[in-house]
C-alpha atoms as a PDB file:
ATOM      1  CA  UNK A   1       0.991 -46.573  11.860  1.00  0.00           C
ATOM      2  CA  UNK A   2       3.153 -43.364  12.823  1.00  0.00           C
ATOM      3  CA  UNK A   3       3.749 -42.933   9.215  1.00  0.00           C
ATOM      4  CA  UNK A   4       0.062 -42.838   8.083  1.00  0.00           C
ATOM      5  CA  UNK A   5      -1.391 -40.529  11.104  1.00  0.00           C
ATOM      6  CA  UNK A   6       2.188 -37.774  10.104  1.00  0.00           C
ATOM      7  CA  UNK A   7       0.915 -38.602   6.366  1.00  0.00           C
ATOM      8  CA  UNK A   8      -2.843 -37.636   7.159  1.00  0.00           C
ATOM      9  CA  UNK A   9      -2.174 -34.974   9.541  1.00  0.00           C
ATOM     10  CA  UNK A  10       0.544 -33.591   6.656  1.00  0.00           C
ATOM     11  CA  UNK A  11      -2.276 -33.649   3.988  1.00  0.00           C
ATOM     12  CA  UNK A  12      -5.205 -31.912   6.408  1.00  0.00           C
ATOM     13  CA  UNK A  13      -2.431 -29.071   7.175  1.00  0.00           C
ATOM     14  CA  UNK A  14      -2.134 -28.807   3.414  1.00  0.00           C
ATOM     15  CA  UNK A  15      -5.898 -28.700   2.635  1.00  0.00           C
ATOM     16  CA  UNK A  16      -6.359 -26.321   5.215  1.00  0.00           C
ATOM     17  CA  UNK A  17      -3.924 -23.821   4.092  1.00  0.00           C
ATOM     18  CA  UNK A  18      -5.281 -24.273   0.164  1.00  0.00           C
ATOM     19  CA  UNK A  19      -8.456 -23.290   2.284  1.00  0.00           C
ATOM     20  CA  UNK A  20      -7.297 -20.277   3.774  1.00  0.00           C
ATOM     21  CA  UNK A  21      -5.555 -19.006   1.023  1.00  0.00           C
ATOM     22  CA  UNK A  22      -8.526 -19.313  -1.377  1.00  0.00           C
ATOM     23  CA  UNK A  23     -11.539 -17.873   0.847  1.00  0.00           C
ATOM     24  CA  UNK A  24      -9.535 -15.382   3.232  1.00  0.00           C
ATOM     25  CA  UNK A  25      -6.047 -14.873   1.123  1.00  0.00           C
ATOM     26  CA  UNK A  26      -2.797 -14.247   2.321  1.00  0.00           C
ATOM     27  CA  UNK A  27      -2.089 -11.165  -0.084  1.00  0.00           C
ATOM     28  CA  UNK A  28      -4.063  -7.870  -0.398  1.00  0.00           C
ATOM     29  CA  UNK A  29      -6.634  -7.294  -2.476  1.00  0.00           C
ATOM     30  CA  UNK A  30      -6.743  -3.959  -4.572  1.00  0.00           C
ATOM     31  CA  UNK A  31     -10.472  -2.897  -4.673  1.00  0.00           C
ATOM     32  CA  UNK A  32     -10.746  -1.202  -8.019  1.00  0.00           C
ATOM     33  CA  UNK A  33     -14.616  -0.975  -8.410  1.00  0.00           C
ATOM     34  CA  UNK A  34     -15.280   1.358  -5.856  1.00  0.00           C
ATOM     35  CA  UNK A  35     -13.737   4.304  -7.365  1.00  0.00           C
ATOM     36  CA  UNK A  36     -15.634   7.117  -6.223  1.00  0.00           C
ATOM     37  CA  UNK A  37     -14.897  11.207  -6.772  1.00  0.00           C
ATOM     38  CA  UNK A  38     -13.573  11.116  -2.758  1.00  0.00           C
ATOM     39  CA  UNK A  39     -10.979   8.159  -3.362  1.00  0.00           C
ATOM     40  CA  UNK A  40      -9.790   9.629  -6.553  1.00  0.00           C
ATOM     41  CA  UNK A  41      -6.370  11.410  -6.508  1.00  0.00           C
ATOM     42  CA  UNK A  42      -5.716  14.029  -8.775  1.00  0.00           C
ATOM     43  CA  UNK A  43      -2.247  15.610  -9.176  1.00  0.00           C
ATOM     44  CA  UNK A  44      -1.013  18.195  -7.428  1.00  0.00           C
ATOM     45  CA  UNK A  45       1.763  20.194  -8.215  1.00  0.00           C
ATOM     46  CA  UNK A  46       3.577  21.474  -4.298  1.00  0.00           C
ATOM     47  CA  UNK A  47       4.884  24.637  -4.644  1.00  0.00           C
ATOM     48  CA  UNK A  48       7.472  24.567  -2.076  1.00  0.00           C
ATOM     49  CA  UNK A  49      10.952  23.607  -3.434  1.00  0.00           C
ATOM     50  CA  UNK A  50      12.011  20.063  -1.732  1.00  0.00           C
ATOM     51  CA  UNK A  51      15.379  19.373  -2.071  1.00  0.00           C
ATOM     52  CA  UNK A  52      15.766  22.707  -4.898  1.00  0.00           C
ATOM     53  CA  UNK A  53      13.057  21.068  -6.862  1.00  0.00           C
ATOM     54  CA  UNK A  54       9.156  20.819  -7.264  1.00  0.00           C
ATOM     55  CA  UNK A  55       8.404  17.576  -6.290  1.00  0.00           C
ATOM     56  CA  UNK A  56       5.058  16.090  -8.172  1.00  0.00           C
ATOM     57  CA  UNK A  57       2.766  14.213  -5.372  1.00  0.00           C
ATOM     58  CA  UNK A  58      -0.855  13.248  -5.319  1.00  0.00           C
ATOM     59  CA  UNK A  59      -3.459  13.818  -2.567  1.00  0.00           C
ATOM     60  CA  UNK A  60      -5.313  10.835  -1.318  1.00  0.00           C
ATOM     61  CA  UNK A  61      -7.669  10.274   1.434  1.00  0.00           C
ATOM     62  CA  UNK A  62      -6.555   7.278   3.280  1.00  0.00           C
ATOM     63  CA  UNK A  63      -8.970   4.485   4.059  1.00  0.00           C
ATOM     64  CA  UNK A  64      -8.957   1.749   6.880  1.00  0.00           C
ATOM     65  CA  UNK A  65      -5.857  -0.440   6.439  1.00  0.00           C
ATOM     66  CA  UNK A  66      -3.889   1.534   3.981  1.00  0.00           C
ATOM     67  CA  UNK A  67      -0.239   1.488   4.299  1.00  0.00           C
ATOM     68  CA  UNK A  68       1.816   4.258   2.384  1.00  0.00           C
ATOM     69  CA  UNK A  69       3.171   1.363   0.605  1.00  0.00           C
ATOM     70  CA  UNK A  70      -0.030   0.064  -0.233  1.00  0.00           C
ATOM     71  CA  UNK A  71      -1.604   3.214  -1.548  1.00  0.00           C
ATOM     72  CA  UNK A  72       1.673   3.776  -3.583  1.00  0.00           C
ATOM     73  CA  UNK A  73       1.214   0.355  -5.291  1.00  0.00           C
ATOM     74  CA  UNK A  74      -2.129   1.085  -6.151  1.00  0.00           C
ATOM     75  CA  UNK A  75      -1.491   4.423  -7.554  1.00  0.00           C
ATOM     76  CA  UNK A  76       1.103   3.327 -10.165  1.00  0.00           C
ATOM     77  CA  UNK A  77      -0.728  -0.261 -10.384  1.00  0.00           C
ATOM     78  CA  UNK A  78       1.819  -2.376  -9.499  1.00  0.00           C
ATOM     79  CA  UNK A  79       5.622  -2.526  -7.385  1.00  0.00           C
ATOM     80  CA  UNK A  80       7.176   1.174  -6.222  1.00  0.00           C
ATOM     81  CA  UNK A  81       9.650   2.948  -8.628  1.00  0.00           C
ATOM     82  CA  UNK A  82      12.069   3.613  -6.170  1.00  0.00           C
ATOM     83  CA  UNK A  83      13.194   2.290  -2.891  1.00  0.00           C
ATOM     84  CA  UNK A  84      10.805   1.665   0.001  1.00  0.00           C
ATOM     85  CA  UNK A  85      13.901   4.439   2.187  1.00  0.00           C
ATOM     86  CA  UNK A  86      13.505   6.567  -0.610  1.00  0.00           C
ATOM     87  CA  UNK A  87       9.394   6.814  -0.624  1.00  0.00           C
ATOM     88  CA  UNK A  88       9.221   6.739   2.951  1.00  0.00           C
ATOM     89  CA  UNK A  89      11.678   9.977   2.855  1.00  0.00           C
ATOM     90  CA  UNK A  90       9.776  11.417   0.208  1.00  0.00           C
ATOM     91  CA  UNK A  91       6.323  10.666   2.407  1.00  0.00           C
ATOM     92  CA  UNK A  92       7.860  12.038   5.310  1.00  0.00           C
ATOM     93  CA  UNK A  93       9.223  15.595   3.410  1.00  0.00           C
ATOM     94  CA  UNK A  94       5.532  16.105   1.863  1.00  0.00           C
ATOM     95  CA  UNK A  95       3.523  15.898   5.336  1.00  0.00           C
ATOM     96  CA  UNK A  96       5.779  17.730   7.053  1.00  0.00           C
ATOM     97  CA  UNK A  97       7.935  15.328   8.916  1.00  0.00           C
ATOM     98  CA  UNK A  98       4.977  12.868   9.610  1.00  0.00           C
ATOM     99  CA  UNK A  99       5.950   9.367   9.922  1.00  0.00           C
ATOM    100  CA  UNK A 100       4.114   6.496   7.792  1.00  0.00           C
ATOM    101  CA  UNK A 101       2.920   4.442  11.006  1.00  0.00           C
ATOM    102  CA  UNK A 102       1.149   7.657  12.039  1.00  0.00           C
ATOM    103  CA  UNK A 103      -1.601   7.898   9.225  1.00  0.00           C
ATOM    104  CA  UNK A 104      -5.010   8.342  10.178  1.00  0.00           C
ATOM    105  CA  UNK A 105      -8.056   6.659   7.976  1.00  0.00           C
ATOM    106  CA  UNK A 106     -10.224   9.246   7.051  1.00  0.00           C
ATOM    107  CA  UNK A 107      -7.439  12.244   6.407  1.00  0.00           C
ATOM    108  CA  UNK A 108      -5.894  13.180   3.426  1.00  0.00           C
ATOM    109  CA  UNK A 109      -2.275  13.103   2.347  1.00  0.00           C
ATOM    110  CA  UNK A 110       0.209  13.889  -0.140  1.00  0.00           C
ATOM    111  CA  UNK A 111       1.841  11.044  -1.832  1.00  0.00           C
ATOM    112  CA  UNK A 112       4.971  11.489  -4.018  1.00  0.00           C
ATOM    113  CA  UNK A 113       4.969  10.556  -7.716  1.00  0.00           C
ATOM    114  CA  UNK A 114       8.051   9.578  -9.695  1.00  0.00           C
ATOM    115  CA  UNK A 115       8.472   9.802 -13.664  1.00  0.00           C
ATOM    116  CA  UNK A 116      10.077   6.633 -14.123  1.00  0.00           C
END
């Protein structure tokens, strides 16, 4: 009797998790359809030197629930170039010392972009 109420309460867990994962998700979702003129990034070429070079970045305005590792993602359509340390620095240099956790939906930043 133990056996079959574990069993059933083993396959409802399961159920409910094929639930969740198919009507709420448990990894973001990349909305590419609404693409407007304001949510387009364009390159921008900084003309400060950063570490004795130019480094190539892209403005974006930053929407509710972006991450900088999110927005990175999206922008080269799939996993980060370089190391998360590495962007983060890079993040940091571009917005003058600003720190990723302190990004503000509605402003625009500078993201870097790598030629890899």
């Amino acid at each position: 009797m133990k056996k079959k109420m574990i069993g059933i309460i083993l396959f409802l867990f399961v159920i409910y998790i094929f639930y969740y994962d198919i009507s709420i998700g448990t990894l973001p979702v990349i909305n590419l359809q609404n693409n407007t003129e304001e949510n387009t990034p364009f390159v921008d070429r900084d003309e400060s030197p950063l570490n004795t070079q130019q480094m190539e970045h892209q403005l974006v305005k930053v929407k509710r629930g972006d991450t900088v590792i999110s927005i990175v993602e999206e922008l080269y359509n799939g996993p980060i170039p370089v190391s998360m340390e590495q962007l983060l620095n890079d993040f940091e240099a571009l917005n003058n010392n600003l720190k990723p956790e302190q990004l503000q939906a509605g402003q625009t930043y500078k993201f870097p972009m790598y030629d890899y």
